[in-house]
C-alpha atoms as a PDB file:
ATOM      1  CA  UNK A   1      -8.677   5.056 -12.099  1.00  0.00           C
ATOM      2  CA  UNK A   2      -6.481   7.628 -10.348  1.00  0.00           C
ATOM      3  CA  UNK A   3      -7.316   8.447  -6.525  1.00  0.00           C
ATOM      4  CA  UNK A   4      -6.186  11.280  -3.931  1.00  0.00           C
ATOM      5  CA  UNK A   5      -4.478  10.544  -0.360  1.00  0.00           C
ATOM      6  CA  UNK A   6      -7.702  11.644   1.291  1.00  0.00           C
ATOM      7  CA  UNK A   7      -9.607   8.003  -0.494  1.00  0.00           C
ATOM      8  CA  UNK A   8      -7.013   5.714   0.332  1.00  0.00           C
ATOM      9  CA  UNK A   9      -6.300   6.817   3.665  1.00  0.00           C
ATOM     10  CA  UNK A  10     -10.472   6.491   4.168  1.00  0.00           C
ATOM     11  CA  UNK A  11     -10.111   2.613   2.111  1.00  0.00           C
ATOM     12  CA  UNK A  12      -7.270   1.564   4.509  1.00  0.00           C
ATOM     13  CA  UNK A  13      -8.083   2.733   7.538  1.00  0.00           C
ATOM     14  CA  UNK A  14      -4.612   4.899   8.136  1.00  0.00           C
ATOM     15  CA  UNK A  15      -3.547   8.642   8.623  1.00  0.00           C
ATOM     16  CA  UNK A  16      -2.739  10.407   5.798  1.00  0.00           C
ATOM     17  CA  UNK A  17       0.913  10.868   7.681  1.00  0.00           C
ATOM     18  CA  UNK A  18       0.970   7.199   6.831  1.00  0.00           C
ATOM     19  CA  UNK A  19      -0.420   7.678   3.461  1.00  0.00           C
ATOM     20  CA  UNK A  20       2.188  10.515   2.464  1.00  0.00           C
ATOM     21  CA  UNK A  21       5.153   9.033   4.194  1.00  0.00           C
ATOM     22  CA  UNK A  22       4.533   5.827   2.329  1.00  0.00           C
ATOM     23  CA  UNK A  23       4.562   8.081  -1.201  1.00  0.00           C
ATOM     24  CA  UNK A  24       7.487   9.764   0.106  1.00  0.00           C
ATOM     25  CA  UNK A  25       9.644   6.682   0.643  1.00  0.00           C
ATOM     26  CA  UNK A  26       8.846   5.468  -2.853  1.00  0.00           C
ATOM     27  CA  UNK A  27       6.648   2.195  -1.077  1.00  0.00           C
ATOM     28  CA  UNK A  28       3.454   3.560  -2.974  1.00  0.00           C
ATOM     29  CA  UNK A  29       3.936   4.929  -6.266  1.00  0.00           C
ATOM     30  CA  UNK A  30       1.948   7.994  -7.537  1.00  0.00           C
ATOM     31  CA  UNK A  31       0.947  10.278 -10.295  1.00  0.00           C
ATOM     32  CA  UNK A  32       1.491  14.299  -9.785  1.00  0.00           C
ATOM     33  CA  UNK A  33      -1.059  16.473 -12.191  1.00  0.00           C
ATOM     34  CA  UNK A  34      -0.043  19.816 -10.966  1.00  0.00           C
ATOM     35  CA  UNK A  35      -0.166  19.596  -7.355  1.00  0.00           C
ATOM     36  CA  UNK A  36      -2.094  16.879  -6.921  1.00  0.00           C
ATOM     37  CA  UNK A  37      -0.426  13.874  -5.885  1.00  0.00           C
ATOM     38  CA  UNK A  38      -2.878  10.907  -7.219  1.00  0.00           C
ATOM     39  CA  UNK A  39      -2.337   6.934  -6.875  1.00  0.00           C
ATOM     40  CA  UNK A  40      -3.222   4.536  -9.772  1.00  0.00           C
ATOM     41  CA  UNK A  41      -5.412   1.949  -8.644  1.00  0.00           C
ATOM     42  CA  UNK A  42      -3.134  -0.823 -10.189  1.00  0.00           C
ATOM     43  CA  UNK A  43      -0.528   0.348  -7.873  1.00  0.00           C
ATOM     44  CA  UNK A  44      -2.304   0.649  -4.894  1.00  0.00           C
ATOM     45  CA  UNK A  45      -3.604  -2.876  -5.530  1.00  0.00           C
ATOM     46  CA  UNK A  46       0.198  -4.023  -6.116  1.00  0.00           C
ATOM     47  CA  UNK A  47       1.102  -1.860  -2.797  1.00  0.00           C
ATOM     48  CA  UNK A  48      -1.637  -4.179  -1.047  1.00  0.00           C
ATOM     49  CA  UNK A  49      -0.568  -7.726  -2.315  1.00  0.00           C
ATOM     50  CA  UNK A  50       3.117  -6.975  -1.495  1.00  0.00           C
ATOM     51  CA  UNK A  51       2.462  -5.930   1.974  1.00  0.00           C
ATOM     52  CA  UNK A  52      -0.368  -9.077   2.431  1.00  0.00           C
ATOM     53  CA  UNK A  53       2.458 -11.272   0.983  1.00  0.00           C
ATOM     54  CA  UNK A  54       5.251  -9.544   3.720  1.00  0.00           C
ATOM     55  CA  UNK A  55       2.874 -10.226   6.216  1.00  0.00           C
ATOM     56  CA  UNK A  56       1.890 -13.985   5.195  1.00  0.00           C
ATOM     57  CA  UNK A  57       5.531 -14.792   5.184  1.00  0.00           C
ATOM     58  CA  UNK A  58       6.452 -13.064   8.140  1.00  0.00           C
ATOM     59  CA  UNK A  59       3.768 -14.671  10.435  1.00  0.00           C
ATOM     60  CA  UNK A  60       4.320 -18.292   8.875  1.00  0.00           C
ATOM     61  CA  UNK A  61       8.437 -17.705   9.388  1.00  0.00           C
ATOM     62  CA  UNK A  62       7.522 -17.185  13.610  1.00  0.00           C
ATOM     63  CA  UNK A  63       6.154 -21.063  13.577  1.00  0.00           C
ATOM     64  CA  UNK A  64       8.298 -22.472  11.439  1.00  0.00           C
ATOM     65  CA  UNK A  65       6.268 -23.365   8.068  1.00  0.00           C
ATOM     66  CA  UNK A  66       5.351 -22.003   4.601  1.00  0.00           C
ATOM     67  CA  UNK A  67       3.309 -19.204   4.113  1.00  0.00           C
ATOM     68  CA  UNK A  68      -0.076 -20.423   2.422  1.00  0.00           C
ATOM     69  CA  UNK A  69      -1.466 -17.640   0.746  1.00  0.00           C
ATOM     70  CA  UNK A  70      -5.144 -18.435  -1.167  1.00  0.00           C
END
């Protein structure tokens, strides 16, 4: 399932700035079909888990344990 910067910008709560700048840097992967710039919904699921894993690790590095992701 392919969807448009407008939907995931709605689905995560974020500007499209923040959508675009995130395609633009290469973090988010897309798909172009003319001039329509599309993201897979395996990759925005991959974009998520990295960033959830980032964050897990991140937060469990400031006290000093493992991060215990379920």
């Amino acid at each position: 399932m392919l969807k448009d910067i407008q939907t995931i910008k709605a689905e995560l709560n974020v500007g499209e700035s923040t959508v675009r700048r995130w395609v633009r840097e290469g973090i988010l992967p897309v798909v172009r079909l003319g001039r329509r710039v599309l993201i897979r919904q395996e990759d925005l699921r991959d974009f998520i888990d990295r960033a959830a894993d980032t964050q897990c690790r991140t937060a469990a590095a400031e006290v000093g344990q493992q991060c215990q992701r379920r």
